[in-house]
Protein backbone atom coordinates (compact mmCIF):
# COMPACT_ATOMS: atom_id res chain seq x y z
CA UNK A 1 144.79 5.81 -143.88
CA UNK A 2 142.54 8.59 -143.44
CA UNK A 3 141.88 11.51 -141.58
CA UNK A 4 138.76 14.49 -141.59
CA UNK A 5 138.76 17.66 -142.98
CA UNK A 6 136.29 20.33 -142.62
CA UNK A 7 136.86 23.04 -144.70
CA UNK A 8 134.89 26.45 -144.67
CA UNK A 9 132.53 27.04 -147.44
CA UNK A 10 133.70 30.53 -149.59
CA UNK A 11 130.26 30.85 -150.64
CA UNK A 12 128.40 30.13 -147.76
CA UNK A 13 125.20 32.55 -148.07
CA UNK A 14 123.27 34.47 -145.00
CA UNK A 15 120.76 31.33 -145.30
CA UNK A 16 123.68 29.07 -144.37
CA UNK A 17 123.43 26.16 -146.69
CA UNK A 18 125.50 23.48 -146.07
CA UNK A 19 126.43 22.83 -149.95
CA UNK A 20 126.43 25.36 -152.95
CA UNK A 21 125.17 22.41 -154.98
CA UNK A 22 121.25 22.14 -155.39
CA UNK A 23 119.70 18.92 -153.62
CA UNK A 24 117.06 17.37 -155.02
CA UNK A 25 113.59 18.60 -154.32
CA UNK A 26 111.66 16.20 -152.74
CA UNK A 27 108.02 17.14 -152.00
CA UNK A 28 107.36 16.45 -148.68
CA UNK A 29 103.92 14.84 -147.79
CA UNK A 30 101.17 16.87 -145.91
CA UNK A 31 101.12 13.61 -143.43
CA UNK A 32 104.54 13.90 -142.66
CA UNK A 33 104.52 17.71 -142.17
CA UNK A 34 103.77 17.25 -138.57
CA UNK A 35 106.74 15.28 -137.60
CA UNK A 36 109.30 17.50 -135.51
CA UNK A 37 112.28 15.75 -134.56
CA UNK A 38 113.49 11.55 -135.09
CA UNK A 39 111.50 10.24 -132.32
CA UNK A 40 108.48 11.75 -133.84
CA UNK A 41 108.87 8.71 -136.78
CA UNK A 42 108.46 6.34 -134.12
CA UNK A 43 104.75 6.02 -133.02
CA UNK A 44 103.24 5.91 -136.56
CA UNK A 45 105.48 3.14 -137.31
CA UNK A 46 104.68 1.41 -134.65
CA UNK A 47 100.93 1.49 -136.02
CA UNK A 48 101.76 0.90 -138.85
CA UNK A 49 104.34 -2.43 -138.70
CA UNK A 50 103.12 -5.18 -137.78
CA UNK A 51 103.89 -6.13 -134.06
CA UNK A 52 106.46 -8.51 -134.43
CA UNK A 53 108.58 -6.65 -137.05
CA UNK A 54 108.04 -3.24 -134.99
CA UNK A 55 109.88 -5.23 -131.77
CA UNK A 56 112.53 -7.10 -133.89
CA UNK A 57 113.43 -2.92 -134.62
CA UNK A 58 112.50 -1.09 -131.48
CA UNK A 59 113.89 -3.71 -129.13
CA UNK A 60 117.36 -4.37 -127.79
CA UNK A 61 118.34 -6.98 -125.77
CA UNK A 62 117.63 -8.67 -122.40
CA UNK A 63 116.48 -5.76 -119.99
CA UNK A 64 117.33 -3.28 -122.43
CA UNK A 65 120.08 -1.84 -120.39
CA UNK A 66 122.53 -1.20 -123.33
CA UNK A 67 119.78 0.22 -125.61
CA UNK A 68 118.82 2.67 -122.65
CA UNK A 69 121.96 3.75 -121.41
CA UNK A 70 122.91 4.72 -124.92
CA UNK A 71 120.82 7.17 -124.82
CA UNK A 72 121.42 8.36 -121.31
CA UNK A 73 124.97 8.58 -122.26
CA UNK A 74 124.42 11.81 -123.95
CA UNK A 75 122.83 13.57 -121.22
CA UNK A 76 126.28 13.47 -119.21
CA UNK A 77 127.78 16.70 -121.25
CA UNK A 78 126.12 19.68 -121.54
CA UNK A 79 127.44 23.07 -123.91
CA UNK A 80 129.53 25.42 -122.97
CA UNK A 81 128.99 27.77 -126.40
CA UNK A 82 130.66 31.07 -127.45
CA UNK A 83 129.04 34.33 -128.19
CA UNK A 84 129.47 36.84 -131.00
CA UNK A 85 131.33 34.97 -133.31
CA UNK A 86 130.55 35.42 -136.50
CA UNK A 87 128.70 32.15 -137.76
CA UNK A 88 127.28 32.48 -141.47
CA UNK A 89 129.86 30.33 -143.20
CA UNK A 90 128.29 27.22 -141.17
CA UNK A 91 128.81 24.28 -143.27
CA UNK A 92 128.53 20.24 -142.64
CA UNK A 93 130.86 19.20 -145.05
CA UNK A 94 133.01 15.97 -143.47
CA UNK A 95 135.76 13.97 -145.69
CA UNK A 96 136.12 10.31 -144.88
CA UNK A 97 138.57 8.29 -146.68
CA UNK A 98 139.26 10.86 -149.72
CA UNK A 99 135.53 11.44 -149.98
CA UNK A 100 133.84 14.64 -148.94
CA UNK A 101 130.06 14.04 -147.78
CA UNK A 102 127.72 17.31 -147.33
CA UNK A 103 126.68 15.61 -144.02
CA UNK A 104 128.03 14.39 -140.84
CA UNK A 105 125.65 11.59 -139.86
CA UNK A 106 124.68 8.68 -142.59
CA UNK A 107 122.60 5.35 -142.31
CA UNK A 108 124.00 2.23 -140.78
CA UNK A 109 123.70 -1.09 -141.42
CA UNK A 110 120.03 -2.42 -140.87
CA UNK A 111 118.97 -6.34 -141.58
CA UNK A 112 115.15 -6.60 -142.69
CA UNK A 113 115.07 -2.97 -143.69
CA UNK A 114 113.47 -4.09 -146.91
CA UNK A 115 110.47 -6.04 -144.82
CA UNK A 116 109.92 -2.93 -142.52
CA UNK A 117 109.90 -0.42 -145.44
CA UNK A 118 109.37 -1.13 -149.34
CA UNK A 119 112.50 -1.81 -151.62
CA UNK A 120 113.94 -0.58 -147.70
CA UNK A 121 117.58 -1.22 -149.03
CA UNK A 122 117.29 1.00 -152.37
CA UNK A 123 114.85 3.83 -150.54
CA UNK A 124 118.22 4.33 -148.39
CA UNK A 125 120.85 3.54 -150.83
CA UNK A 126 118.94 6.27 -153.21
CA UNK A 127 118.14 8.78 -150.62
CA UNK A 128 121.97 8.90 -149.20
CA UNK A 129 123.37 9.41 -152.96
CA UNK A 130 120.47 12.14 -152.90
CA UNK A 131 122.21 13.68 -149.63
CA UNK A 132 125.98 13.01 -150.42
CA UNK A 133 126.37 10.71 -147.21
CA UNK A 134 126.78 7.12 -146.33
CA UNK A 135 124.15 4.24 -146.53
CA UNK A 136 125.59 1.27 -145.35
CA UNK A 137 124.05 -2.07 -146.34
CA UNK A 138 123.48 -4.86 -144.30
CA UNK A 139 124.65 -8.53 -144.81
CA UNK A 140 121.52 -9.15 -143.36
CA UNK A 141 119.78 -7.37 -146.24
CA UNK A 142 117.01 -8.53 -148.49
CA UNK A 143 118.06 -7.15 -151.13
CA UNK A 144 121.36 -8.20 -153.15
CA UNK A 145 124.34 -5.85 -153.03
CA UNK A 146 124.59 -5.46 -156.50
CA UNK A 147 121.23 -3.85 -156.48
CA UNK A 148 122.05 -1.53 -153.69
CA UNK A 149 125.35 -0.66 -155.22
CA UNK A 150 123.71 0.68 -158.30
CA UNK A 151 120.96 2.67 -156.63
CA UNK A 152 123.38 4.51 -154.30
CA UNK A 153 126.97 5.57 -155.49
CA UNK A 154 127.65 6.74 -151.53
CA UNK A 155 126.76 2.73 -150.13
CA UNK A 156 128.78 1.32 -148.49
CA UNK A 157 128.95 -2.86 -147.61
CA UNK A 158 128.66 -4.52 -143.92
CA UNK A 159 129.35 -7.98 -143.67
CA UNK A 160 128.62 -11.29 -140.94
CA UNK A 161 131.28 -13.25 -141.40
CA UNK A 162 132.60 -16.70 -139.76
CA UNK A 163 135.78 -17.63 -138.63
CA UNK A 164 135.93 -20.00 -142.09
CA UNK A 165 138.22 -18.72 -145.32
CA UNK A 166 136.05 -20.42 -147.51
CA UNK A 167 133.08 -18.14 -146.69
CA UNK A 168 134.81 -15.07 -146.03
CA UNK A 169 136.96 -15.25 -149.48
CA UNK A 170 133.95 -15.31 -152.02
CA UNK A 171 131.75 -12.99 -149.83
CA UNK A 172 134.89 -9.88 -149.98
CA UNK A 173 135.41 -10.98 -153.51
CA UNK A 174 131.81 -10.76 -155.13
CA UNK A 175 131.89 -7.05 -152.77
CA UNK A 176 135.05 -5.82 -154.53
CA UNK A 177 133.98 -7.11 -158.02
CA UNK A 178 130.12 -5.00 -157.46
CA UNK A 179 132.40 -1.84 -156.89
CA UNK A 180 131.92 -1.14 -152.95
CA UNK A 181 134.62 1.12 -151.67
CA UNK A 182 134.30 0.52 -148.35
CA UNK A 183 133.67 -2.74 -146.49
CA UNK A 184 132.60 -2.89 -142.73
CA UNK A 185 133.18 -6.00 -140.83
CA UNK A 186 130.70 -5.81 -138.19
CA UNK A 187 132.68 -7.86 -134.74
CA UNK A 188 130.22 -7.83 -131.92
CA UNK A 189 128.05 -10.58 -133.15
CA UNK A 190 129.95 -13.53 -132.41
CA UNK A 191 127.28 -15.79 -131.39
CA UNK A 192 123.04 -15.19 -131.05
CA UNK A 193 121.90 -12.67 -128.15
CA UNK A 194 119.37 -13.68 -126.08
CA UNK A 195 116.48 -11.10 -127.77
CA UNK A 196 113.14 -11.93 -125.46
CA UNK A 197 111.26 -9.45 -127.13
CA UNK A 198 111.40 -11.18 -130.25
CA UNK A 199 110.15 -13.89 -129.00
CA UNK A 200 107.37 -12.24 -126.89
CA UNK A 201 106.05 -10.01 -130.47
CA UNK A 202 106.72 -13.41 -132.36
CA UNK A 203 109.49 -12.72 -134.69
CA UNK A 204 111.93 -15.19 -136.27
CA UNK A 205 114.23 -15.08 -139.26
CA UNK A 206 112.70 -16.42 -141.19
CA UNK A 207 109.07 -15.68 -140.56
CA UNK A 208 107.38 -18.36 -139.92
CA UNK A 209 103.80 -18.74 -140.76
CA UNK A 210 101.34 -18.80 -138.20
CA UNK A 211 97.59 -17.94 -136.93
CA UNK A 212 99.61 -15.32 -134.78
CA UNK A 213 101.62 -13.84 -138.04
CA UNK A 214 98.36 -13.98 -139.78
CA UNK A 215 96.34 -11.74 -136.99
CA UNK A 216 98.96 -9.35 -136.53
CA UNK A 217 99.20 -8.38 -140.51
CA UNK A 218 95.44 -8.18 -139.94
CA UNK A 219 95.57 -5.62 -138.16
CA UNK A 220 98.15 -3.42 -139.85
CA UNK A 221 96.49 -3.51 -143.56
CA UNK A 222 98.61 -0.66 -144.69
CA UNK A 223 102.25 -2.69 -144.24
CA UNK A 224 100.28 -6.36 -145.70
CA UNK A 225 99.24 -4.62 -148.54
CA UNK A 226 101.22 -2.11 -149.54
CA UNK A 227 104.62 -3.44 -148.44
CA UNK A 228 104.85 -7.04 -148.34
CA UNK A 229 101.65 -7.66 -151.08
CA UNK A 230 103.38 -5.41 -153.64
CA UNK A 231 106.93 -6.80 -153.04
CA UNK A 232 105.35 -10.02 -153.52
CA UNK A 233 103.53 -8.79 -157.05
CA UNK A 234 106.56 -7.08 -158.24
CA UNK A 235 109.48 -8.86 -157.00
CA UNK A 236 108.22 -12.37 -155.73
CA UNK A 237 109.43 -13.43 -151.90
CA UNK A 238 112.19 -11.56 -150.77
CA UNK A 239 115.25 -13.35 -149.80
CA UNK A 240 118.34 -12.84 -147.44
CA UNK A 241 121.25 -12.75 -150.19
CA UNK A 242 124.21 -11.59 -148.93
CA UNK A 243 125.49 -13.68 -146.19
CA UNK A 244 127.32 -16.53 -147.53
CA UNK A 245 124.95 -19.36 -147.60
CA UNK A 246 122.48 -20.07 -150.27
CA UNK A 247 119.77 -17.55 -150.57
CA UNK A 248 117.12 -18.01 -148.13
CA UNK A 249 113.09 -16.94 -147.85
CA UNK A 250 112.41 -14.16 -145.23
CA UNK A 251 108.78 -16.78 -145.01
CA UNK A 252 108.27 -20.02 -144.43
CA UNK A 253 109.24 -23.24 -141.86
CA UNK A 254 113.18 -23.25 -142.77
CA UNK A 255 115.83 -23.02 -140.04
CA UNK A 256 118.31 -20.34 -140.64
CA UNK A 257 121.83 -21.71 -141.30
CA UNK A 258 123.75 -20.68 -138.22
CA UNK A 259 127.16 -19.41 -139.01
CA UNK A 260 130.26 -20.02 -136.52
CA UNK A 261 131.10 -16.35 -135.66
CA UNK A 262 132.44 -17.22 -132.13
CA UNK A 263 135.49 -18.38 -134.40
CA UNK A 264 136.27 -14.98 -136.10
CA UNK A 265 139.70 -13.91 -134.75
CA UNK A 266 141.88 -11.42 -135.95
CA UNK A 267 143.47 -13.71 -138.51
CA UNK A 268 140.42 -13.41 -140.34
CA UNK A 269 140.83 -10.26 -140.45
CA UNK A 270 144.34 -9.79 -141.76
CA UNK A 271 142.39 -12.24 -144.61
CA UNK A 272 140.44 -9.63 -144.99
CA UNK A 273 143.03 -6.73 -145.02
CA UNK A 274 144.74 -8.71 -147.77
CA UNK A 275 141.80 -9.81 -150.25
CA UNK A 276 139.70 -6.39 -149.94
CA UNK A 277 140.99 -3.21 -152.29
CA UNK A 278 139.20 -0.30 -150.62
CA UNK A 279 138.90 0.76 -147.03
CA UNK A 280 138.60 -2.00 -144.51
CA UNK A 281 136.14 -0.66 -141.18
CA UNK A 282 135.38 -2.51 -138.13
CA UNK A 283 131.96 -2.31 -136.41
CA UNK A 284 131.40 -2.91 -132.82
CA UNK A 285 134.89 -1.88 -131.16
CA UNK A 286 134.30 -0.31 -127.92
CA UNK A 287 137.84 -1.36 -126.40
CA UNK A 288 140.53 0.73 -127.00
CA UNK A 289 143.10 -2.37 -126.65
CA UNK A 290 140.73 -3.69 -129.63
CA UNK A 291 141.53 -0.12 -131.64
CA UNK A 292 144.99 -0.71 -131.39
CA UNK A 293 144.88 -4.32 -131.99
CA UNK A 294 142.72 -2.84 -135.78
CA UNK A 295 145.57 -0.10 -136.21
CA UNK A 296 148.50 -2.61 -136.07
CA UNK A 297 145.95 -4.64 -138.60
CA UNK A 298 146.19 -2.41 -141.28
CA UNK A 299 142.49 -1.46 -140.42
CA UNK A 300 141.38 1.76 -141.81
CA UNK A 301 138.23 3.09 -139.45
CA UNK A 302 136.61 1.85 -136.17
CA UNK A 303 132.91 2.34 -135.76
CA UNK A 304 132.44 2.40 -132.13
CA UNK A 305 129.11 0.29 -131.48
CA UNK A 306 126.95 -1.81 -129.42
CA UNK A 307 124.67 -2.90 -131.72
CA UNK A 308 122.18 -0.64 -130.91
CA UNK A 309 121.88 -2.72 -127.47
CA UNK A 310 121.29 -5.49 -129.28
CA UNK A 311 123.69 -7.96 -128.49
CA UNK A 312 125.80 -7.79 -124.57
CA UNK A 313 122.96 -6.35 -122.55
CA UNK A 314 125.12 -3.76 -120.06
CA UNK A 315 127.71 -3.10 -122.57
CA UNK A 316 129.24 0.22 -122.48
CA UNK A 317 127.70 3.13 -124.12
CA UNK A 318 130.10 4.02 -127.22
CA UNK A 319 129.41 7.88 -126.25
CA UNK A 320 131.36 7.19 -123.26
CA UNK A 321 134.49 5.19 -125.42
CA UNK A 322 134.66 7.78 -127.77
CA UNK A 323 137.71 9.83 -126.38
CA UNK A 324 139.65 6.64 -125.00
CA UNK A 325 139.34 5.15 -128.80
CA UNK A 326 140.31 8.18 -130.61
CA UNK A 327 143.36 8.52 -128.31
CA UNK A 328 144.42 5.36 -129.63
CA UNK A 329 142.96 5.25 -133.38
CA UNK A 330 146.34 7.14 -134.55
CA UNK A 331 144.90 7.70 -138.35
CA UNK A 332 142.31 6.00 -138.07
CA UNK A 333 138.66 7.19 -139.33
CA UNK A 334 136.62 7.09 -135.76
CA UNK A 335 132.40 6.50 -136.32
CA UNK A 336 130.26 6.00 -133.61
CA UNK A 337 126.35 4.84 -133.81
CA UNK A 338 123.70 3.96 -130.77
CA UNK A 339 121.50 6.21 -129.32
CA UNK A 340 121.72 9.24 -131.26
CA UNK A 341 118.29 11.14 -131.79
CA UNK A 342 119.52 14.99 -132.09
CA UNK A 343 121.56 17.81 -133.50
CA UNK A 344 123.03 18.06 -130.05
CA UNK A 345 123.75 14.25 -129.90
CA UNK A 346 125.60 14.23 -133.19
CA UNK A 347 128.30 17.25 -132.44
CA UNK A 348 128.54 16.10 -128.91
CA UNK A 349 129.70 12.84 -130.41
CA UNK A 350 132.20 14.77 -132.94
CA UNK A 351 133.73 17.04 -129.80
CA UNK A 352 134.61 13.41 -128.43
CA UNK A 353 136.43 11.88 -130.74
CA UNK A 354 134.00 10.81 -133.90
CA UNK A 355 134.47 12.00 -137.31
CA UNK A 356 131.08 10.81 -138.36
CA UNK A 357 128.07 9.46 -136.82
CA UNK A 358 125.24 6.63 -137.91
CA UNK A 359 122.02 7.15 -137.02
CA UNK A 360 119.78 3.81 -137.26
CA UNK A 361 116.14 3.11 -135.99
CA UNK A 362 114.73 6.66 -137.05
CA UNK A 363 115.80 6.52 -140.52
CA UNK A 364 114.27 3.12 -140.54
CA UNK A 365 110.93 4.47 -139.49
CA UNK A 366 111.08 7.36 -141.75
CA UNK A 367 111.28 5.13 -145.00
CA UNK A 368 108.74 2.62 -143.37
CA UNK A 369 106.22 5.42 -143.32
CA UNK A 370 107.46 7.86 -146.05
CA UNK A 371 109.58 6.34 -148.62
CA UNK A 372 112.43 8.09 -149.80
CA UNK A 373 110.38 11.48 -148.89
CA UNK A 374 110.81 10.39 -145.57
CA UNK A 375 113.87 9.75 -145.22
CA UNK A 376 114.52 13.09 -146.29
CA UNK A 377 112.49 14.81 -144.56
CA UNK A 378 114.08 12.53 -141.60
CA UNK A 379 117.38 13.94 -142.41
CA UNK A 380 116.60 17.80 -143.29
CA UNK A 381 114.90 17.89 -139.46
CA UNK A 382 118.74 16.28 -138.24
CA UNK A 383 120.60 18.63 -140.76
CA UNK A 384 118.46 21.80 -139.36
CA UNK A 385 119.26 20.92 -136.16
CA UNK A 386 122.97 20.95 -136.43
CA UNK A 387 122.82 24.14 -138.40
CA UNK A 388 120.93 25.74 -135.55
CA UNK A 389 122.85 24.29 -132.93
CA UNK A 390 126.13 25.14 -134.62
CA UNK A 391 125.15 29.04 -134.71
CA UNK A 392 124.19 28.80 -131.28
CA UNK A 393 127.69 27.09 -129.96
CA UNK A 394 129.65 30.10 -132.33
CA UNK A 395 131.47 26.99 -134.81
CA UNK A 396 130.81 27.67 -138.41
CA UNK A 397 132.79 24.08 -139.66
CA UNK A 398 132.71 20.72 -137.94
CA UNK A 399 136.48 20.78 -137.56
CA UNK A 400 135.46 23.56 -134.13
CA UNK A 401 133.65 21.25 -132.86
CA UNK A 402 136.19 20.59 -129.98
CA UNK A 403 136.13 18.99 -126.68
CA UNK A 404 136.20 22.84 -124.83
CA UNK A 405 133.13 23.00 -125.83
CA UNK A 406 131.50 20.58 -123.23
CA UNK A 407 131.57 20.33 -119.75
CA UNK A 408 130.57 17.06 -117.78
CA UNK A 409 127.71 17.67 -116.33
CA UNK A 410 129.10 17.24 -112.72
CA UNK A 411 132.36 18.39 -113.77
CA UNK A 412 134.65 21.37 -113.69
CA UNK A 413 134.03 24.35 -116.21
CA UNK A 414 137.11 24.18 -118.13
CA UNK A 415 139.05 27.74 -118.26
């Protein structure tokens, strides 16, 4: 079991750095210099994916309910900082699972990333390492997890898993035997949501060719060329690898082999707890009677999800879970992803209840656009942020971060 630490740096300078250890320099291009904040990555990869990719990211589900009120979830708690305290120790250091990261927020679990952005998987996978956090990869990937594994010593592994032993034994196996420390069993998919906007921007999985396809990567010359043209001359057709069923072509007429999720109970999971080594998670709780359900499991961390709003349209923000799961987590590691886009998004989360945050769509944009430069670049604007905000609120560690600290926004001012 696990809990966070967040200790104060001793040799925290005036400049507060969140690490004494040197990053790697990456030289930001001039192109990206203008981008301010996360939502900034968002227009110029919309012009520069193709439409039907762009939508299978941007879009959620149904109306788009879920993927909205994520977001709207954080405006219900606003600050209630300290003055003249003293804050030039302010560090981001965060331990999860005996492993201290030198930031709070990481990548989650993305399928496709590699057909959005080029080598996708390893850009992330490389670029965490480079930052000390978490990249998790997705089941969904295109790239195989012994790949992503070796770019990125901080990657973690997500898997889609049916209710069937004979699939779920070799798929924790080959993870444990390519040296993943952490699996994430992602819960909240148990059968196919009802995504209209992939349909109306033409996406499938696979791709499948068509005088549509054809006119949309037409028009975005930059992504046929330079992404899917050179993975094609470098590395031939990208495949999905990691989900239990033979590989399969991200092109071409082939139905997708449809897995039987909506049998996945939690005597799969107790399977699970029993093959897998390392640190078992479980991605897309939102029910605390589903926390303690994990806890009794043997379960080791809870990332509170809704996909992004990409699966139950009208399914609870997690923002708004966060302090009903971490009253019942006991030692349990608490994460939380959908809808964050700020500083002030990320250490409202922590004051709630989360020990660590994901942070999905943005990063995605930043390596479809930038490569590994911008993804950092991506993360330096969120790691600035917190710094700021942190000075501002009087916390110099994430471990002040409390829940005095907000105040509902049509609440009571606490005392």
């Amino acid at each position: 079991m696990s809990s966070v630490v967040a200790q104060p740096s001793q040799t925290q300078t005036a400049a507060a750095r969140d690490t004494t250890k040197p990053r790697p320099v990456v030289a930001i291009p001039n192109r990206l210099k203008h981008l301010l904040c996360l939502e900034d990555f968002e227009a110029p990869a919309r012009r520069f994916l193709p439409r039907p990719i762009f939508g299978f990211i941007e879009g959620g589900v149904e109306s788009n309910s879920a993927r909205n009120g994520n977001r709207a979830a954080f405006d219900e708690y606003d600050f209630l900082p300290r003055v003249l305290v003293n804050t030039r120790a302010r560090q981001q250091k965060t331990t999860l699972f005996g492993r201290t990261y030198d930031l709070p927020f990481g990548f989650p679990p993305m399928g496709g990333t590699a057909l959005a952005a080029y080598r996708g998987d390893l850009v992330l996978a490389k670029a965490a390492q480079d930052l000390n956090t978490v990249m998790i990869q997705s089941g969904a990937a295109l790239t195989k997890m012994e790949d992503v594994r070796a770019a990125g010593s901080t990657a973690w592994f997500q898997a889609y898993l049916p209710g069937d032993p004979g699939i779920i034994t070799p798929v924790v196996e080959r993870a444990q035997r390519t040296g993943f420390e952490v699996l994430v069993l992602t819960v909240d998919v148990q059968v196919s949501s009802n995504r209209e906007n992939n349909v109306r921007t033409g996406f499938s999985s696979p791709l499948k060719p068509s005088l549509r396809l054809a006119w949309d990567c037409a028009l975005r010359p930059g992504w046929t060329f330079g992404t899917f043209g050179r993975t094609l001359l470098k590395h031939g057709m990208p495949h999905i690898e990691n989900m239990g069923f033979e590989r399969m072509p991200v092109l071409g007429n082939l139905d997708r082999p449809r897995l039987a999720r909506d049998a996945l109970s939690w005597e799969h999971v107790e399977l699970m707890r029993k093959l897998w080594k390392g640190k078992l998670v479980l991605k897309g709780v939102v029910s605390p009677r589903d926390v303690r359900i994990a806890r009794e499991s043997g379960v080791d961390g809870i990332m509170v999800s809704n996909h992004g709003g990409r699966q139950l349209d009208h399914t609870v923000a997690p923002m708004r879970m966060l302090p009903a799961v971490a009253a019942e987590a006991g030692n349990m590691t608490i994460m939380m992803d959908s809808g964050i886009r700020r500083g002030t998004d990320v250490l409202k989360a922590l004051a709630l209840g989360a020990h660590f945050v994901f942070v999905g769509r943005p990063f995605l944009y930043a390596a479809t656009i930038g490569g590994e430069a911008g993804v950092h670049h991506a993360a330096t604007l969120l790691r600035e942020e917190i710094n700021r905000n942190m000075a501002m609120l009087g916390i110099n560690t994430l471990a002040e971060m409390t829940r005095d600290l907000l105040v509902p926004r049509h609440g009571a001012i606490p005392g």
